[in-house]
Protein backbone atom coordinates (compact mmCIF):
# COMPACT_ATOMS: atom_id res chain seq x y z
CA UNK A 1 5.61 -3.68 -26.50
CA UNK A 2 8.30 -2.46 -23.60
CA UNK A 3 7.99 -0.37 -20.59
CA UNK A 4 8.67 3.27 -20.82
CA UNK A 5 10.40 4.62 -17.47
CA UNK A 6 9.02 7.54 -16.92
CA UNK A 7 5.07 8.02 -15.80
CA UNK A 8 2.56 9.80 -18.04
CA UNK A 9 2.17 13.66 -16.61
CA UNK A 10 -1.32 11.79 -14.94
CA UNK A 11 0.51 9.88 -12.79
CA UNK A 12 2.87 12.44 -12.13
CA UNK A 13 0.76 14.74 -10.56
CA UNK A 14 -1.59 11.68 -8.90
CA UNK A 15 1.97 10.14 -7.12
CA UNK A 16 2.99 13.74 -6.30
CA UNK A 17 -0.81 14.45 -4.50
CA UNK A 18 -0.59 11.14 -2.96
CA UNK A 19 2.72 11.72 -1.21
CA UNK A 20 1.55 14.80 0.44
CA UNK A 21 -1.90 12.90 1.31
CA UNK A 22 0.14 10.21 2.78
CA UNK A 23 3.01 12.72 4.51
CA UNK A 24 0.06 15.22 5.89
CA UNK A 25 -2.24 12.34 7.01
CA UNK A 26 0.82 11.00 9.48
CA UNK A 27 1.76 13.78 10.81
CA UNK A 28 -1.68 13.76 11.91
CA UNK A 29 -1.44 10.95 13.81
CA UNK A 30 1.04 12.91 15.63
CA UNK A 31 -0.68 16.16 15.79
CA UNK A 32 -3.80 15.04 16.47
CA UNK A 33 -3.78 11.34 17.95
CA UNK A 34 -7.54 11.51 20.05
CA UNK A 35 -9.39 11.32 16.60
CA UNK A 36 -7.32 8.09 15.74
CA UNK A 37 -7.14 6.58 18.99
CA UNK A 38 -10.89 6.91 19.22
CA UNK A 39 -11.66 3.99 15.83
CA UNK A 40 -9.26 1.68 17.42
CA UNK A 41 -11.11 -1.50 17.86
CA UNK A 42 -10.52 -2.61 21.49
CA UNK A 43 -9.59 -5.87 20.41
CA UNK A 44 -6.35 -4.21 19.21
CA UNK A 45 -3.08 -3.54 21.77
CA UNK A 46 -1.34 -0.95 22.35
CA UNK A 47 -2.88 2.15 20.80
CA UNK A 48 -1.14 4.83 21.20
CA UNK A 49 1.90 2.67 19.77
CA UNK A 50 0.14 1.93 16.79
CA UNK A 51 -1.39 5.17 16.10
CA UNK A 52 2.05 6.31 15.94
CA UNK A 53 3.03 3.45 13.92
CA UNK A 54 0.84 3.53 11.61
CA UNK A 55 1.77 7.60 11.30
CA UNK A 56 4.84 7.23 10.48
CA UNK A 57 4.75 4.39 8.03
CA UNK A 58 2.05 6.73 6.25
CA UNK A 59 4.87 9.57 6.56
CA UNK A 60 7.96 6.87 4.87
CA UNK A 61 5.58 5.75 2.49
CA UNK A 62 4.61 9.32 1.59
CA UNK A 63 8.37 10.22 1.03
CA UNK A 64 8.89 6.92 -0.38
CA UNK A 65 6.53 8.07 -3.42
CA UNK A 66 8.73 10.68 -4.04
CA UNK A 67 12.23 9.12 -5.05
CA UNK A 68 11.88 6.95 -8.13
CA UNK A 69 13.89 3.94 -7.15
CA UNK A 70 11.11 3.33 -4.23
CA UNK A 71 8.05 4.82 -5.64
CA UNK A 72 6.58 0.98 -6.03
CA UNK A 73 7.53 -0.73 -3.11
CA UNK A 74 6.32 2.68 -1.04
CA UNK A 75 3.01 2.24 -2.97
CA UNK A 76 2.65 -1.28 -1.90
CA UNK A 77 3.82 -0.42 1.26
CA UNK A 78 1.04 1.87 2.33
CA UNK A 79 -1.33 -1.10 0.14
CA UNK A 80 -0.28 -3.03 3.19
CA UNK A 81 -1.37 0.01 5.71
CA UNK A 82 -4.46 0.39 4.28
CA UNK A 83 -5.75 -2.89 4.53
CA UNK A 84 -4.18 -3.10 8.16
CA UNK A 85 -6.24 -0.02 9.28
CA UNK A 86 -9.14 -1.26 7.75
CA UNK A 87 -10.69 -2.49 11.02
CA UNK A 88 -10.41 0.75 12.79
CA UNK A 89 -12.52 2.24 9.58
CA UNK A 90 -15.02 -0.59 10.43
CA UNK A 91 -15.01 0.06 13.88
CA UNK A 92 -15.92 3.93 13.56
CA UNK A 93 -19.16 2.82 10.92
CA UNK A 94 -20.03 -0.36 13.67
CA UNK A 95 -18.97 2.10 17.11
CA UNK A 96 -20.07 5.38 16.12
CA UNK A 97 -20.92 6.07 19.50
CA UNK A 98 -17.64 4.75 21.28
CA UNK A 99 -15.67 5.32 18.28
CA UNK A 100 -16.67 9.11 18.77
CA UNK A 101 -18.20 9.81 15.63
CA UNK A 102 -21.86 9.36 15.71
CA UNK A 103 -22.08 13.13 14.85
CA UNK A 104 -20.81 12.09 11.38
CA UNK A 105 -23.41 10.69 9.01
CA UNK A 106 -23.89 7.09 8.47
CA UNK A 107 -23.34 7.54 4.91
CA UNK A 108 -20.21 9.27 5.63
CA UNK A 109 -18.94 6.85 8.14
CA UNK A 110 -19.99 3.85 6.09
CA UNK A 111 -18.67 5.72 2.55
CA UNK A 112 -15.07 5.44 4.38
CA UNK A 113 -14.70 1.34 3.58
CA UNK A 114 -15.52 1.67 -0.59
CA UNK A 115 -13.17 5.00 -0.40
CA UNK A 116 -9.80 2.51 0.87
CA UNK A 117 -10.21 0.63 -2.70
CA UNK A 118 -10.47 3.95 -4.42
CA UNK A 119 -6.87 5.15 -2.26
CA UNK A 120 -5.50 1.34 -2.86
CA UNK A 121 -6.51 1.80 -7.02
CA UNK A 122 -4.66 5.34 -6.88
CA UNK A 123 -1.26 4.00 -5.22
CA UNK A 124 -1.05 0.96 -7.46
CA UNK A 125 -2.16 3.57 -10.79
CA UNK A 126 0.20 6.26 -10.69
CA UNK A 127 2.80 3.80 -9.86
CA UNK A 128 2.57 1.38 -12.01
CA UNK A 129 4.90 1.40 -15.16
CA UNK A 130 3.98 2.55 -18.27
CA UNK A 131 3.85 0.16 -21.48
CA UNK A 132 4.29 1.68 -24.79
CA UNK A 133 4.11 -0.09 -28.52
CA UNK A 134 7.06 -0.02 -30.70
């Protein structure tokens, strides 16, 4: 068995959709900061600071997934964000009412928490290397 270097045409396309997820969700954070400011738990500092933190690491790590030498440590880079924001996502489904979203249905709001696994299993899938028999 050995590791082929190049990803299957699967993970190709699932890397390159995940880097503009990644890029176009940051740049949110910039565009749009009241949405994200709103799920910030208030046990948390400085919110503006990390909204725009946590933008632009989801911008780096977006690039990140598009040049081969740090496609893997960008995908376990935004592994990292993901479980960092993860309080803000339980926040909104716990707060809907100060988290301003208790117009969005608790299914909805709740459905958000299983969906990070689902974003963590894509990162880690169409990065991971390929093994091959020979």
């Amino acid at each position: 068995m050995a590791l082929l270097k190049s990803p299957s045409t699967a993970q190709s396309i699932g890397v390159l959709f995940a880097a503009v997820f990644y890029v176009v969700a940051g740049a949110l954070h910039f565009i749009k900061p009241d949405a994200y400011l709103r799920i910030m738990p208030p046990y948390i500092p400085w919110h503006v600071a990390m909204v725009r933190l946590s933008g632009g690491f989801e911008i780096l790590g977006g690039l990140g997934l598009l040049v081969p030498r740090t496609r893997r440590a960008a995908a376990w880079g935004l592994v990292a964000l993901l479980i960092a924001v993860f309080p803000a996502n339980i926040y909104m489904a716990t707060n809907p009412i100060d988290a301003g979203a208790a117009s969005i249905a608790p299914v909805l709001r709740w459905g958000r928490l299983p969906v990070q696994l689902l974003l963590v299993w894509w990162l880690l899938w169409c990065t991971r290397p390929r093994l091959a028999f020979r």
